[in-house]
N, C-alpha and C. Protein backbone atom coordinates (compact mmCIF):
# COMPACT_ATOMS: atom_id res chain seq x y z
N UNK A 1 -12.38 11.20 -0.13
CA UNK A 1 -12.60 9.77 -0.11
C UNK A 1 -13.39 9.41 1.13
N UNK A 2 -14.35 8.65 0.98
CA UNK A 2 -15.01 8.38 1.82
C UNK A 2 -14.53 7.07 2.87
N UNK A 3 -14.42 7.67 4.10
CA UNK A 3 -14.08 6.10 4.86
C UNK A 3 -15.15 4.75 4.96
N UNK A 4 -15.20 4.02 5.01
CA UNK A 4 -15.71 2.66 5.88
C UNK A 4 -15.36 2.17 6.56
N UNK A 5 -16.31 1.46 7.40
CA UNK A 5 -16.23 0.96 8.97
C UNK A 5 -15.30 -0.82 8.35
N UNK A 6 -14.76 -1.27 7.15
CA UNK A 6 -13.97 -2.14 7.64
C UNK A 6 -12.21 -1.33 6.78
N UNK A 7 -12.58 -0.23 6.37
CA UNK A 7 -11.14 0.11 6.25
C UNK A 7 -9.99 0.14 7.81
N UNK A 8 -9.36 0.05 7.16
CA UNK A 8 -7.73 -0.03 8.25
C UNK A 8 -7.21 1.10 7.74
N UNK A 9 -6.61 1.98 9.43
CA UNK A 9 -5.64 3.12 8.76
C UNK A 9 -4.17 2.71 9.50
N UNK A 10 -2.84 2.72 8.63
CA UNK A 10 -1.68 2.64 9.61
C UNK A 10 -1.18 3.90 8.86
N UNK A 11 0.05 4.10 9.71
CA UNK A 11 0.77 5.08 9.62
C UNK A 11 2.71 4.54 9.19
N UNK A 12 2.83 5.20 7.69
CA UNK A 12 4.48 4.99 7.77
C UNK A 12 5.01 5.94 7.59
N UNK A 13 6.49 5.48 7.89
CA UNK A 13 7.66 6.18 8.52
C UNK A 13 8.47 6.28 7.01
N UNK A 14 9.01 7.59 6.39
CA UNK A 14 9.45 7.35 5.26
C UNK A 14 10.95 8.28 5.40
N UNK A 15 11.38 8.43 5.01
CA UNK A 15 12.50 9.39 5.01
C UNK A 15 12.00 10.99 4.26
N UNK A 16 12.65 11.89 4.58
CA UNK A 16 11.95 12.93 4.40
C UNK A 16 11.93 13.22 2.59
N UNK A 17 13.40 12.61 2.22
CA UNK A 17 13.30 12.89 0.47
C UNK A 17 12.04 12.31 -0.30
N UNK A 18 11.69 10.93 0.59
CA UNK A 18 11.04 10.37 -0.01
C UNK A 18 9.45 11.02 -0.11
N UNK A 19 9.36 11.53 1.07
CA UNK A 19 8.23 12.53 0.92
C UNK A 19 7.83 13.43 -0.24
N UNK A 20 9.29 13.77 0.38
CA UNK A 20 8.85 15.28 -0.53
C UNK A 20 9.08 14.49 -2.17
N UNK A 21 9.49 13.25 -2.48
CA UNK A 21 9.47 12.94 -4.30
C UNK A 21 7.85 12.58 -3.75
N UNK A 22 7.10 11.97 -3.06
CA UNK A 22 6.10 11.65 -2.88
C UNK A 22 4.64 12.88 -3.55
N UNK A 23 5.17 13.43 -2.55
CA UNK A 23 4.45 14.72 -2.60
C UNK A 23 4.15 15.78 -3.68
N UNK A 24 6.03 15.78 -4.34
CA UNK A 24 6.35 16.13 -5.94
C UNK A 24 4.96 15.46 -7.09
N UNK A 25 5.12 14.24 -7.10
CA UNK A 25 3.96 13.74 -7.44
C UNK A 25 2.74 13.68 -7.46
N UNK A 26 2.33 14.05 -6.21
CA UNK A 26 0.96 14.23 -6.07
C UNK A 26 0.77 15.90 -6.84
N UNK A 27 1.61 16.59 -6.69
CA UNK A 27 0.99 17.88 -7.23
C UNK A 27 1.00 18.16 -8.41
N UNK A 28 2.02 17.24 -9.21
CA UNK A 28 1.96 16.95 -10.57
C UNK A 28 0.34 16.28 -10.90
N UNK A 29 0.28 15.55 -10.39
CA UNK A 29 -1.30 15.08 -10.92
C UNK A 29 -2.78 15.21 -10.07
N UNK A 30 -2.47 16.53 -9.10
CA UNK A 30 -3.79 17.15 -8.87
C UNK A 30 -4.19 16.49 -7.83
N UNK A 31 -3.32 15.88 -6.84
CA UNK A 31 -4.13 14.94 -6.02
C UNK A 31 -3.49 15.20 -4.64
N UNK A 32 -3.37 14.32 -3.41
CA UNK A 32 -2.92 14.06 -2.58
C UNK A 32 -1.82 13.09 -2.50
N UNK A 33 -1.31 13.23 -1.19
CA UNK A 33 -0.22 12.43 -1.14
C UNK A 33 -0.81 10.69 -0.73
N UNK A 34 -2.10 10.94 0.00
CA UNK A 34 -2.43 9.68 0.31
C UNK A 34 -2.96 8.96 -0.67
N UNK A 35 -3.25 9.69 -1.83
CA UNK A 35 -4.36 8.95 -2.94
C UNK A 35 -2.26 8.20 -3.98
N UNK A 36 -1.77 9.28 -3.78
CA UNK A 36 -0.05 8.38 -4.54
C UNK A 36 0.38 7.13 -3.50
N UNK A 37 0.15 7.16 -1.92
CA UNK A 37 0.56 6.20 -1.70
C UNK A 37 -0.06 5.18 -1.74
N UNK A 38 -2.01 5.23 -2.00
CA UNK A 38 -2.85 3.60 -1.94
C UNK A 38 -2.54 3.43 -3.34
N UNK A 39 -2.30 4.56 -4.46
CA UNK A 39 -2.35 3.78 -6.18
C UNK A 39 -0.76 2.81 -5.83
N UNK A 40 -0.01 3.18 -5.56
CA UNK A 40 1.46 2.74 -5.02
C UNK A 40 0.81 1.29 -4.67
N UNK A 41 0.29 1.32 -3.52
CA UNK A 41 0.13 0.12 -2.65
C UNK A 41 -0.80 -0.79 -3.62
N UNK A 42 -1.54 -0.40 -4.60
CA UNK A 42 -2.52 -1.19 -5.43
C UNK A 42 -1.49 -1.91 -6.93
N UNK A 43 -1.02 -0.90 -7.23
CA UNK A 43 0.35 -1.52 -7.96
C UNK A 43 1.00 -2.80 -7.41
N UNK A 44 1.32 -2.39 -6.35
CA UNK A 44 2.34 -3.70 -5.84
C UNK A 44 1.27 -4.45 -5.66
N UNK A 45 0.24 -4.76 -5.37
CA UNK A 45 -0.79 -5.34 -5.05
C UNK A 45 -1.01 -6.39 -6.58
N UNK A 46 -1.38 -5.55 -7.44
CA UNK A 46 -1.50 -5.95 -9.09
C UNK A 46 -0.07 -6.86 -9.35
N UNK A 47 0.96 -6.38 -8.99
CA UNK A 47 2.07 -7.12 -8.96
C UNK A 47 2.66 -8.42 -8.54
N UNK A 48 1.81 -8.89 -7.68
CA UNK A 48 1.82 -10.05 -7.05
C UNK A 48 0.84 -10.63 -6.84
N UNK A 49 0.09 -10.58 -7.59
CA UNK A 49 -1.40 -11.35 -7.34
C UNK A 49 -0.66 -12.97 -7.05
N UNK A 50 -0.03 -13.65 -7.29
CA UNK A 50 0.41 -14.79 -7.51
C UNK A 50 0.56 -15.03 -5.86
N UNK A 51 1.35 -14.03 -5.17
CA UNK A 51 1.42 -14.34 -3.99
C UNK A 51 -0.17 -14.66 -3.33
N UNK A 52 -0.68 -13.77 -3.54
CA UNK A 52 -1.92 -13.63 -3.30
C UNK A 52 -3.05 -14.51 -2.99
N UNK A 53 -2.49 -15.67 -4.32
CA UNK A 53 -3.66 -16.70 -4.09
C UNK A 53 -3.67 -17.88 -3.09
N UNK A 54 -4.77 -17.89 -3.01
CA UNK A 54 -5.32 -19.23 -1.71
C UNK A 54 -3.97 -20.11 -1.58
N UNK A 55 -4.31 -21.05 -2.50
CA UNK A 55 -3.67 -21.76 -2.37
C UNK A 55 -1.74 -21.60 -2.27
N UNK A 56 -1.01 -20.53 -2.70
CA UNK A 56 -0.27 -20.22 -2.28
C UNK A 56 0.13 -19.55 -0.83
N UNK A 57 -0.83 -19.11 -0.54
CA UNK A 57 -1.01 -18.52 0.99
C UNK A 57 -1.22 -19.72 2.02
N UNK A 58 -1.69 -20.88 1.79
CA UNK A 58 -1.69 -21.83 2.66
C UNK A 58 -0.75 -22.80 2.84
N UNK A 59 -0.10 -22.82 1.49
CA UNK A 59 1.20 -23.77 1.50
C UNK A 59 2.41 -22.85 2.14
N UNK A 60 2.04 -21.04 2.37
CA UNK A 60 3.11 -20.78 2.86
C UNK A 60 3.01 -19.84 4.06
N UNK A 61 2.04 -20.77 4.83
CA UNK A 61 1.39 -19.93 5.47
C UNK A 61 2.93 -19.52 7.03
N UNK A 62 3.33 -20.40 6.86
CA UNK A 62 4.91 -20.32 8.17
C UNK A 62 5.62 -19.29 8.19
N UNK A 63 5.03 -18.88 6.48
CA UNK A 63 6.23 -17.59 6.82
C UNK A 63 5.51 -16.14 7.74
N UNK A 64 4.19 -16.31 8.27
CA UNK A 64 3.57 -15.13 8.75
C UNK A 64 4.21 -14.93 10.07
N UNK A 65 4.16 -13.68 10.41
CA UNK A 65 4.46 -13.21 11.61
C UNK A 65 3.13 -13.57 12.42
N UNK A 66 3.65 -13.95 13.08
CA UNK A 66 2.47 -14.46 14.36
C UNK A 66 2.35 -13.56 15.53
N UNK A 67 1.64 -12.84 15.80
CA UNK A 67 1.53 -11.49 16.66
C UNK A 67 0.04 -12.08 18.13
């Protein structure tokens, strides 16, 4: 996979079972563990589009962590 200059990389902390079911997975379908955790993260993503939108994001915008 090719990077780009506006991708973001973080790093999580999982428990080790969860890995290794993680991982279980990826070798079931020929891939990596990082390509199971962005389809993961695009799922939940697809899952909440509702949150997602504008106008819900501005009416709730209080709940952000402010850093």
């Amino acid at each position: 996979m090719k990077h780009l200059e506006h991708d973001k990389i973080f790093s999580l902390r999982v428990p080790t079972t969860v890995y290794e079911n993680i991982k279980w997975i990826a070798e079931q379908k020929y891939t990596d563990v990082s390509s199971v955790v962005r389809n993961g993260i695009r799922k939940e993503l697809a899952d909440n589009l509702e949150l997602l939108d504008p106008d819900y994001m501005r009416k709730h915008q209080h709940h952000r962590i402010a850093y």
